[in-house]
C-alpha atoms as a PDB file:
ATOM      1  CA  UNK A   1     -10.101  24.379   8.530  1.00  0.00           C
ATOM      2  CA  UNK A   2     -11.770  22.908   5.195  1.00  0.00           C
ATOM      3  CA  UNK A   3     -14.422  20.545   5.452  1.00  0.00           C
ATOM      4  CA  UNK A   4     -12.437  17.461   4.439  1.00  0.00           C
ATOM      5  CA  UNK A   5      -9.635  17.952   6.838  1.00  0.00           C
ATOM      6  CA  UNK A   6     -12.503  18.185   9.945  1.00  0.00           C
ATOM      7  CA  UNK A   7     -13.207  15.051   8.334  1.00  0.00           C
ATOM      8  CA  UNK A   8     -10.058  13.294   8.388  1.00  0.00           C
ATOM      9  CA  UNK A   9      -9.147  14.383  11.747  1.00  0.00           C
ATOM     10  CA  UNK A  10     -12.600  13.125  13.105  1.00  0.00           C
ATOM     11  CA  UNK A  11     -12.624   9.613  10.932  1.00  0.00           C
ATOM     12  CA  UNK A  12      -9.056   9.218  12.090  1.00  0.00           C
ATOM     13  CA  UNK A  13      -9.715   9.772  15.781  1.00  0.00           C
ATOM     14  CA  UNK A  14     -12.697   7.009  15.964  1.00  0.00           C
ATOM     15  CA  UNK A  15      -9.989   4.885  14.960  1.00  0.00           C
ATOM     16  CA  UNK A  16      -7.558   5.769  17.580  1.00  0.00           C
ATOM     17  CA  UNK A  17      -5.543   8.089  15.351  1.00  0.00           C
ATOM     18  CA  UNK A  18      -4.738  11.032  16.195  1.00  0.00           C
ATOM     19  CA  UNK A  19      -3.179  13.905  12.971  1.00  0.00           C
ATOM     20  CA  UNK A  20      -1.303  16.655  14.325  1.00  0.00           C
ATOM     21  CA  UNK A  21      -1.310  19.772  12.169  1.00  0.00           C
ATOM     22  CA  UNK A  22       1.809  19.220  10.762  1.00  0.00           C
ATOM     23  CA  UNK A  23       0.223  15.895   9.323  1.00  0.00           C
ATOM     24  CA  UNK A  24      -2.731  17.580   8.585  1.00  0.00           C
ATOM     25  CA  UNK A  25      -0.539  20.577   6.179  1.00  0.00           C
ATOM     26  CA  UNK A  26       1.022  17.604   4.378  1.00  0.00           C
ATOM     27  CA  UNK A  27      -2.017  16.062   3.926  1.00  0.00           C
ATOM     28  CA  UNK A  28      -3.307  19.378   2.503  1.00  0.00           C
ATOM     29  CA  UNK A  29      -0.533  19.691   0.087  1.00  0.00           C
ATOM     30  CA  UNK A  30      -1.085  15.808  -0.937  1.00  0.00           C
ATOM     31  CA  UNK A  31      -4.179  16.655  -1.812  1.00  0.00           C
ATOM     32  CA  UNK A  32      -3.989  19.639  -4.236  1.00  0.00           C
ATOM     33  CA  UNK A  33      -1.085  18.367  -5.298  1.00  0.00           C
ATOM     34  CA  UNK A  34      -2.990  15.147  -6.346  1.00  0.00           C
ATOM     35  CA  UNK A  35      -5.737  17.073  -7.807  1.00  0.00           C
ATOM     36  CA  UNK A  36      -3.814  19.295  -9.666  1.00  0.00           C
ATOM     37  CA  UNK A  37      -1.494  16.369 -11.694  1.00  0.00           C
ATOM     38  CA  UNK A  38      -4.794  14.649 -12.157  1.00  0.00           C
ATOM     39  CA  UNK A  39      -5.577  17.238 -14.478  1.00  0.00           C
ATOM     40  CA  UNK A  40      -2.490  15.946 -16.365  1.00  0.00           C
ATOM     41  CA  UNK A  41      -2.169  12.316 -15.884  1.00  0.00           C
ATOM     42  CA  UNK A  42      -4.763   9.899 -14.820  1.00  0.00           C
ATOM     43  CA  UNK A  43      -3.787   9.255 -11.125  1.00  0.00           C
ATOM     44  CA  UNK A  44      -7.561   8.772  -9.291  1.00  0.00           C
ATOM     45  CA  UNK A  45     -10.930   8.505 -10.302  1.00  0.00           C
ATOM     46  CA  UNK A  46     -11.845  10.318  -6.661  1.00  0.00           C
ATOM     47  CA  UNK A  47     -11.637  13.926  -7.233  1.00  0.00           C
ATOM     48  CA  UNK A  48     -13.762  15.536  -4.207  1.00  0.00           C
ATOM     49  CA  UNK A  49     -11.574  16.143  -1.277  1.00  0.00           C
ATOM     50  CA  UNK A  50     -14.200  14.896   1.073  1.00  0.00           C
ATOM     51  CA  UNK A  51     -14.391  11.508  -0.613  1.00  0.00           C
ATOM     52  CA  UNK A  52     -10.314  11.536  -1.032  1.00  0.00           C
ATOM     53  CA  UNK A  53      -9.771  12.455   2.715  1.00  0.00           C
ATOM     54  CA  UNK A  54     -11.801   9.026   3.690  1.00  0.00           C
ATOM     55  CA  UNK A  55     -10.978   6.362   0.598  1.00  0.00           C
ATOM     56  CA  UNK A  56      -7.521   7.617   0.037  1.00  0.00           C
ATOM     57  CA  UNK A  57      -6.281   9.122   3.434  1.00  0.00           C
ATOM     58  CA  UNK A  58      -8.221   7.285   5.763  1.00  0.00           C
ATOM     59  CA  UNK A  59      -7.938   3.598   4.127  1.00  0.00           C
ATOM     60  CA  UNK A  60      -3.830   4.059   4.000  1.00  0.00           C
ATOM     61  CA  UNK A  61      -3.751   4.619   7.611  1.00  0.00           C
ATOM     62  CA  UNK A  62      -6.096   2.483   8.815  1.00  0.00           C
ATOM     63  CA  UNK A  63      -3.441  -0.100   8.890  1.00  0.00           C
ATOM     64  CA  UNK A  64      -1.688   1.620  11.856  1.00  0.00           C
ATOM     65  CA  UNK A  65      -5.135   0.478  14.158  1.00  0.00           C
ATOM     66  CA  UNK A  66      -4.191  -3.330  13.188  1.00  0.00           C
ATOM     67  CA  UNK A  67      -0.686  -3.755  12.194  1.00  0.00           C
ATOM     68  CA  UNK A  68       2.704  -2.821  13.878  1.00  0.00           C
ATOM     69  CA  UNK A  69       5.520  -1.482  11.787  1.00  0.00           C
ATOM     70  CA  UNK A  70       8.148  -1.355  13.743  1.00  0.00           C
ATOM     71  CA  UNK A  71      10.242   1.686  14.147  1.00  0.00           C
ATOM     72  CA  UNK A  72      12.333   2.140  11.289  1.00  0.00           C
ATOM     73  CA  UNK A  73      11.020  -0.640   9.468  1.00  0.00           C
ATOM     74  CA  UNK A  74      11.293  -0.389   5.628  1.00  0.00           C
ATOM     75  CA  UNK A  75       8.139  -0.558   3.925  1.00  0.00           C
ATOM     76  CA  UNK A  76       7.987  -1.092  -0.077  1.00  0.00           C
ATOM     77  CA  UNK A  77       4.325  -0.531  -1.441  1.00  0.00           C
ATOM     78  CA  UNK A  78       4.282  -2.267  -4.520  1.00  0.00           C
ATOM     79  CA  UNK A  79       2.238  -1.023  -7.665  1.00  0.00           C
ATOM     80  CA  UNK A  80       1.848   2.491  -5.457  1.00  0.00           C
ATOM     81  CA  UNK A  81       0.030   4.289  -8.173  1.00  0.00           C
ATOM     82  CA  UNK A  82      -0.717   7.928  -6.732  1.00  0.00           C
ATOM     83  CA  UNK A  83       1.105   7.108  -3.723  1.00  0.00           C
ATOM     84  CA  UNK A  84      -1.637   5.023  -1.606  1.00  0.00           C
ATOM     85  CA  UNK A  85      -0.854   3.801   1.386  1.00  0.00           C
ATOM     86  CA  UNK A  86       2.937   4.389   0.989  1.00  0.00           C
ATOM     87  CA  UNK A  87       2.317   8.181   1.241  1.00  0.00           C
ATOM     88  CA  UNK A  88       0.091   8.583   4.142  1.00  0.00           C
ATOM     89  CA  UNK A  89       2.037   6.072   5.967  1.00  0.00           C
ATOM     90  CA  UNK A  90       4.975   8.144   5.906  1.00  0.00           C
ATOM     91  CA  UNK A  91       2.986  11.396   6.933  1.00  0.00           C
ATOM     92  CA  UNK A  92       1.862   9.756   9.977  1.00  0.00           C
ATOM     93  CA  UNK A  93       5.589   7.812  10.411  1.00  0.00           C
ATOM     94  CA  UNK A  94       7.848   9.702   9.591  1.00  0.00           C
ATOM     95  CA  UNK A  95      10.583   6.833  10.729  1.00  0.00           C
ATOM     96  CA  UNK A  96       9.609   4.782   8.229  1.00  0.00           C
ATOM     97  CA  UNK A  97      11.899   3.714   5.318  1.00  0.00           C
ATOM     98  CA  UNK A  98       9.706   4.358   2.685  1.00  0.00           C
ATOM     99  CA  UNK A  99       9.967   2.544  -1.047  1.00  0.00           C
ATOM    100  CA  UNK A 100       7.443   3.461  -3.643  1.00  0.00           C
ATOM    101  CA  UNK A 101       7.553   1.104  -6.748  1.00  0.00           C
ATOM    102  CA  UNK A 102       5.575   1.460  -9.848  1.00  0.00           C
ATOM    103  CA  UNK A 103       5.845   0.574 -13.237  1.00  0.00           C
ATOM    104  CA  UNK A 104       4.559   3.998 -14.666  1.00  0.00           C
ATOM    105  CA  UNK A 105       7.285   6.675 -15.317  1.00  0.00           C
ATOM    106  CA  UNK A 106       4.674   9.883 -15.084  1.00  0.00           C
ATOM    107  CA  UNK A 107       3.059   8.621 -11.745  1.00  0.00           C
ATOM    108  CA  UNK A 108       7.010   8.692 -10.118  1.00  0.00           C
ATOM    109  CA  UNK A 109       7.493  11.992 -11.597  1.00  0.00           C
ATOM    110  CA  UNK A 110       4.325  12.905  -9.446  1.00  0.00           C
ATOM    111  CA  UNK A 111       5.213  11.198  -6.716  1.00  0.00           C
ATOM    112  CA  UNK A 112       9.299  12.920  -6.751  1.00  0.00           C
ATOM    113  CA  UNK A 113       7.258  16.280  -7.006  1.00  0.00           C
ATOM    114  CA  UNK A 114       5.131  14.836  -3.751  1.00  0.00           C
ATOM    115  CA  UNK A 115       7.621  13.884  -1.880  1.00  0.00           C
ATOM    116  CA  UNK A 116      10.058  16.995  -2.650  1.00  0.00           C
ATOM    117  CA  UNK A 117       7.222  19.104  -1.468  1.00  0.00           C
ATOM    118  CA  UNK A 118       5.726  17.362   1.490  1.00  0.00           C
ATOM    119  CA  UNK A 119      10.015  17.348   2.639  1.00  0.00           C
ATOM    120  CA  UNK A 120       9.938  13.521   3.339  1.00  0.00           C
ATOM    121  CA  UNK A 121      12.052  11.117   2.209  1.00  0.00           C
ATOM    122  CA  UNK A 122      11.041   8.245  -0.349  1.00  0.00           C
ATOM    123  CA  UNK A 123      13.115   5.740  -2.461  1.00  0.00           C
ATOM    124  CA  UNK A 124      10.898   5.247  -6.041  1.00  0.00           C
ATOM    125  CA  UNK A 125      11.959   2.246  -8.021  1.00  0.00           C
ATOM    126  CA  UNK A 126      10.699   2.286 -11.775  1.00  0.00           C
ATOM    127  CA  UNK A 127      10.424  -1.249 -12.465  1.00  0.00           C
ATOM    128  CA  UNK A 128       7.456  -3.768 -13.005  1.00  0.00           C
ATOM    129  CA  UNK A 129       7.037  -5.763  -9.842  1.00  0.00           C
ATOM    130  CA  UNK A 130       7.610  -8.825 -11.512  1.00  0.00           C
ATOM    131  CA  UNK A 131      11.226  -7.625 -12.771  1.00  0.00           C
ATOM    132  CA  UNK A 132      12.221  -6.396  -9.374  1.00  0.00           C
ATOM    133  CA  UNK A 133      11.299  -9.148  -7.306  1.00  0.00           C
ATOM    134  CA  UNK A 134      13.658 -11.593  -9.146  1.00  0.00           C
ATOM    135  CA  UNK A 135      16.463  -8.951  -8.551  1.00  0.00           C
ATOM    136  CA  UNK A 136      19.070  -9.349  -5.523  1.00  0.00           C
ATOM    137  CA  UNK A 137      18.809  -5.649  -4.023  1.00  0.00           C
ATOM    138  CA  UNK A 138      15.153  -6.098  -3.573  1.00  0.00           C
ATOM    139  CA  UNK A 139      14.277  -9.338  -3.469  1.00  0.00           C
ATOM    140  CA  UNK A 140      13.423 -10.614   0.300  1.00  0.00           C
ATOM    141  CA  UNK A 141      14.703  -6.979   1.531  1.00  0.00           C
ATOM    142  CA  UNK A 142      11.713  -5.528   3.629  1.00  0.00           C
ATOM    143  CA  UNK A 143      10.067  -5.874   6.529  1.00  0.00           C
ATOM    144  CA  UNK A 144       6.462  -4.390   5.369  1.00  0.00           C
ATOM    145  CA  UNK A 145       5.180  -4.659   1.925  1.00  0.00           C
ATOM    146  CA  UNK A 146       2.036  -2.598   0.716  1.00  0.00           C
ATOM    147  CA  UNK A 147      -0.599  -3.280  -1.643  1.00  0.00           C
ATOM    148  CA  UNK A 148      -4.005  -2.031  -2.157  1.00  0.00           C
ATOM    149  CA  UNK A 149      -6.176  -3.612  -4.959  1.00  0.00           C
ATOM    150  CA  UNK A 150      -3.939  -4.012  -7.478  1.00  0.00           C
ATOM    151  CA  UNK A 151      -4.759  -7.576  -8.363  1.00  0.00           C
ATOM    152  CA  UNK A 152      -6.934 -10.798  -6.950  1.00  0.00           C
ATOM    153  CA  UNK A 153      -4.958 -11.650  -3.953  1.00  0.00           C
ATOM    154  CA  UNK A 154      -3.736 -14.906  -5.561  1.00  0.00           C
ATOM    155  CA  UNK A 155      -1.773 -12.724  -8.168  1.00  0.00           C
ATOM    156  CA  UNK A 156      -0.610 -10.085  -5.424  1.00  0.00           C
ATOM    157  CA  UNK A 157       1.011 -12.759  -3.457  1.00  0.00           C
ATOM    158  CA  UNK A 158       3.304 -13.511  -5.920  1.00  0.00           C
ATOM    159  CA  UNK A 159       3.965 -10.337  -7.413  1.00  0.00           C
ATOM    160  CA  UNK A 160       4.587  -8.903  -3.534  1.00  0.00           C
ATOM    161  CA  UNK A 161       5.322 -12.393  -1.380  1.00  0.00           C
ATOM    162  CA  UNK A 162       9.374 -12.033  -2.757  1.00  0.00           C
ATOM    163  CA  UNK A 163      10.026  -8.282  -1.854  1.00  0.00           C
ATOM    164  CA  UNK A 164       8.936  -9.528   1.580  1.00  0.00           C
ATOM    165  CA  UNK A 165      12.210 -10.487   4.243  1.00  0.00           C
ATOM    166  CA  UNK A 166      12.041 -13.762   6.131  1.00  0.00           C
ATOM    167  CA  UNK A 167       9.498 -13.544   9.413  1.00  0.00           C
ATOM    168  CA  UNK A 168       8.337 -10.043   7.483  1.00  0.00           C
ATOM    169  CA  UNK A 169       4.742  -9.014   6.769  1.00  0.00           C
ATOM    170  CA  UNK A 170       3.068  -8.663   3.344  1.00  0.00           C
ATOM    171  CA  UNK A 171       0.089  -6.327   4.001  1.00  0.00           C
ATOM    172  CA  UNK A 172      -3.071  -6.578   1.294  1.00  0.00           C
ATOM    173  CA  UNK A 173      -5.915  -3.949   1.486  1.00  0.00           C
ATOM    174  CA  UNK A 174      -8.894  -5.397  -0.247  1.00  0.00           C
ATOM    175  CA  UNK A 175     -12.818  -4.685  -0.641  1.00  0.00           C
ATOM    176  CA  UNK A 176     -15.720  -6.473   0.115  1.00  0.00           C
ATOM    177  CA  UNK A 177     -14.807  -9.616  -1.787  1.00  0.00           C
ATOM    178  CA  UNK A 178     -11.708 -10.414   0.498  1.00  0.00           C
ATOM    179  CA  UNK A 179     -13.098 -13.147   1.507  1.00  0.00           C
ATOM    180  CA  UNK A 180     -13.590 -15.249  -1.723  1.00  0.00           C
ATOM    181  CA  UNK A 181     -10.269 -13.745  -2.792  1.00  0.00           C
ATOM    182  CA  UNK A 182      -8.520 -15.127   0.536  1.00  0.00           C
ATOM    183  CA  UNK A 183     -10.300 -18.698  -0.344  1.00  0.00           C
ATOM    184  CA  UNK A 184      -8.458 -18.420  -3.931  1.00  0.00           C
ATOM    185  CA  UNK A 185      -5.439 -17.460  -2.583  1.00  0.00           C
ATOM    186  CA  UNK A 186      -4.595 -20.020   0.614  1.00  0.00           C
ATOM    187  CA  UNK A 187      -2.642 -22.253  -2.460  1.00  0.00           C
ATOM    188  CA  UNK A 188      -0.610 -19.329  -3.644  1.00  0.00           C
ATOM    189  CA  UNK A 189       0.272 -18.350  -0.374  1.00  0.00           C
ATOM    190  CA  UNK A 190       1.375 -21.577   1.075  1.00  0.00           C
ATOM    191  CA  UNK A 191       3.183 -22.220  -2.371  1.00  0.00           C
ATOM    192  CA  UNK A 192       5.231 -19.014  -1.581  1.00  0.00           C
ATOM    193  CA  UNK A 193       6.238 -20.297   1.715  1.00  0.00           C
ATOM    194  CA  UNK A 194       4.066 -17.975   4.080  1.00  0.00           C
ATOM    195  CA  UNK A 195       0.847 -17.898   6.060  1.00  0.00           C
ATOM    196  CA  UNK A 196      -2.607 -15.542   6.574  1.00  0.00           C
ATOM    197  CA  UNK A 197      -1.725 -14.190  10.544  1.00  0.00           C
ATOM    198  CA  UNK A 198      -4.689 -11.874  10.520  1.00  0.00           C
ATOM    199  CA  UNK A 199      -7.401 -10.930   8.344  1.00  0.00           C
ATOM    200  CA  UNK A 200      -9.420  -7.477   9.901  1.00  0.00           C
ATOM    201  CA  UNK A 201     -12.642  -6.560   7.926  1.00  0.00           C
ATOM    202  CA  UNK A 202     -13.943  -3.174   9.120  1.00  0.00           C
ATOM    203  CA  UNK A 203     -16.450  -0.489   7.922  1.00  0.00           C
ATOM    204  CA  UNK A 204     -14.696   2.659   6.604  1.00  0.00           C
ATOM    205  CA  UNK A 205     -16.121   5.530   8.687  1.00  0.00           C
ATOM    206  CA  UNK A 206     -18.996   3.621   9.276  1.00  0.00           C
ATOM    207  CA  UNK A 207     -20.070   3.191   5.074  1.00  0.00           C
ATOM    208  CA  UNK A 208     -16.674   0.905   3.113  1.00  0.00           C
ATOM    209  CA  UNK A 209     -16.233  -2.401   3.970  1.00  0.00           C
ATOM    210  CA  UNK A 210     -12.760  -2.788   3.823  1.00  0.00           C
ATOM    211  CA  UNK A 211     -10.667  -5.704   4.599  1.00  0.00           C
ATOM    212  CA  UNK A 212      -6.809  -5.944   5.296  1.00  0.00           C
ATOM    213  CA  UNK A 213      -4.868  -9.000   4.974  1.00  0.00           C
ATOM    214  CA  UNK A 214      -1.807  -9.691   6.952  1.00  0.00           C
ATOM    215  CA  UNK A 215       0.858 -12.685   5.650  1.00  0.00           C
ATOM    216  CA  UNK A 216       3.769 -13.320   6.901  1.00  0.00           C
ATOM    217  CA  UNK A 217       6.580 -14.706   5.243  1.00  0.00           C
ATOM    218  CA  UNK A 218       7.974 -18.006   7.045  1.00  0.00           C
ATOM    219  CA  UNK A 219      10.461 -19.367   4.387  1.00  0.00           C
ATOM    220  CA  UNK A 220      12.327 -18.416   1.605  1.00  0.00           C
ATOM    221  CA  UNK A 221      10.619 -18.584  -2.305  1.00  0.00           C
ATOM    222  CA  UNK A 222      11.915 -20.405  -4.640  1.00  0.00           C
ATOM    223  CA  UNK A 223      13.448 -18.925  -7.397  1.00  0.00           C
ATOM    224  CA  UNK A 224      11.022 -19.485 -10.227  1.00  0.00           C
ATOM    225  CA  UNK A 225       8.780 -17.268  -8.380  1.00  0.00           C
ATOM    226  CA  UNK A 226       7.603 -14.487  -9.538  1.00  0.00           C
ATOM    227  CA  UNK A 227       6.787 -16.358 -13.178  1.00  0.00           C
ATOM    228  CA  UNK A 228       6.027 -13.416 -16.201  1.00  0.00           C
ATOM    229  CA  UNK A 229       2.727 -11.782 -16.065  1.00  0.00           C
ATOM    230  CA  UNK A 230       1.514 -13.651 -18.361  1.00  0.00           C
ATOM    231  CA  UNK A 231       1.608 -16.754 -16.440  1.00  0.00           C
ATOM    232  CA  UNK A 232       0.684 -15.222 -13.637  1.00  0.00           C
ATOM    233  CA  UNK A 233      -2.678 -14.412 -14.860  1.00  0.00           C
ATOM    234  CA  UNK A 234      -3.395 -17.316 -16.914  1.00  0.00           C
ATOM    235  CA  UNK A 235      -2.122 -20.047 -14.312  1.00  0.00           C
ATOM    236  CA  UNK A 236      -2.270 -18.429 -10.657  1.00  0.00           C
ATOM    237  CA  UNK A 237      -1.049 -20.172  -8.097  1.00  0.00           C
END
């Protein structure tokens, strides 16, 4: 067994966790897969498989130890990038129906050649989350949506808040500045008819402070949400 997969079992285990080895070969494949397109395409700035095992595995599946998906749930993660935490989720849930959206061509082309050779099964959507969410077939269609530091919270919640089905659960991984973030957000979120539930802040194998954010949706959005990027990062909520 390599060094990072000792790791990952160990890290994951302190956390309640437990990777059989048929996790652990997907993982495996994940990760040279990821290392290998990274070589073509810009997909992560972490390149040692120790480091990827803990900020990459690790942090996706850390939600499991303080939110529950329910069985079968459907679970978009929104602005996926290299796959994180939709990926890993679905190695350790295999019930989950898993949606990957990003707005990058080449990183879905990696992520059809992840998927195809890990032998799970993922929808990707090729669309810019602020096209999508104003669309029928997604739009308030899922009961877990994804997101890990893709944009101050304020901005997430509206780019993610209208994927998200009534009484559903939009799930925000942040750093160590959650908590200014969360202060910036509370007028977004109440805007876009939901509430914080939760907020965990942890240490990532004892060294990342980490920090996941649980909303849930109570109402629908109205329609004018999400605006265009542009107003979205000029005016946010």
């Amino acid at each position: 067994m390599n060094k990072w997969q000792d790791i990952l079992i160990n890290s994951a285990e302190k956390i309640n966790i437990k990777i059989n080895d048929e996790q652990l070969n997907k993982f495996d494949k994940y990760l040279n897969l990821l290392l290998t397109w990274n070589n073509k395409i810009n997909l992560t700035a972490i390149t040692q498989p120790e480091e990827i095992a803990i900020k990459h595995f690790l942090d996706s599946i850390t939600i499991f130890n303080y939110i529950d998906i329910p069985e079968n749930a459907s679970v978009i993660d929104v602005g996926t990038g290299a796959g994180f935490p939709g990926i890993p989720l679905k190695i350790m849930r295999d019930d989950i129906n898993l949606i990957l959206l990003d707005s990058l061509n080449k990183r879905l082309i990696f992520l059809n050649d992840v998927i195809n050779n890990l032998n799970i099964k993922a929808t990707l959507i090729h669309s810019r989350a602020e096209d999508a969410g104003k669309k029928t077939e997604y739009r308030e269609k899922y009961d877990i949506v994804t997101a890990r530091a893709v944009a101050s919270l304020n901005q997430l919640c509206e780019y993610c808040l209208p994927f998200v089905k009534i009484n559903g659960k939009f799930i925000a991984m942040k750093g160590d500045n959650a908590n200014i973030e969360i202060i910036n957000a509370n007028n977004a979120i109440k805007m876009l008819s939901s509430e914080i539930e939760n907020v965990f802040t942890f240490k990532l194998n004892d060294n990342y402070l980490r920090t996941i954010i649980n909303i849930k949706k109570i109402s629908h959005i109205p329609s004018k949400y999400p605006r265009n990027p542009a107003q979205i990062s000029k005016k946010p909520l």
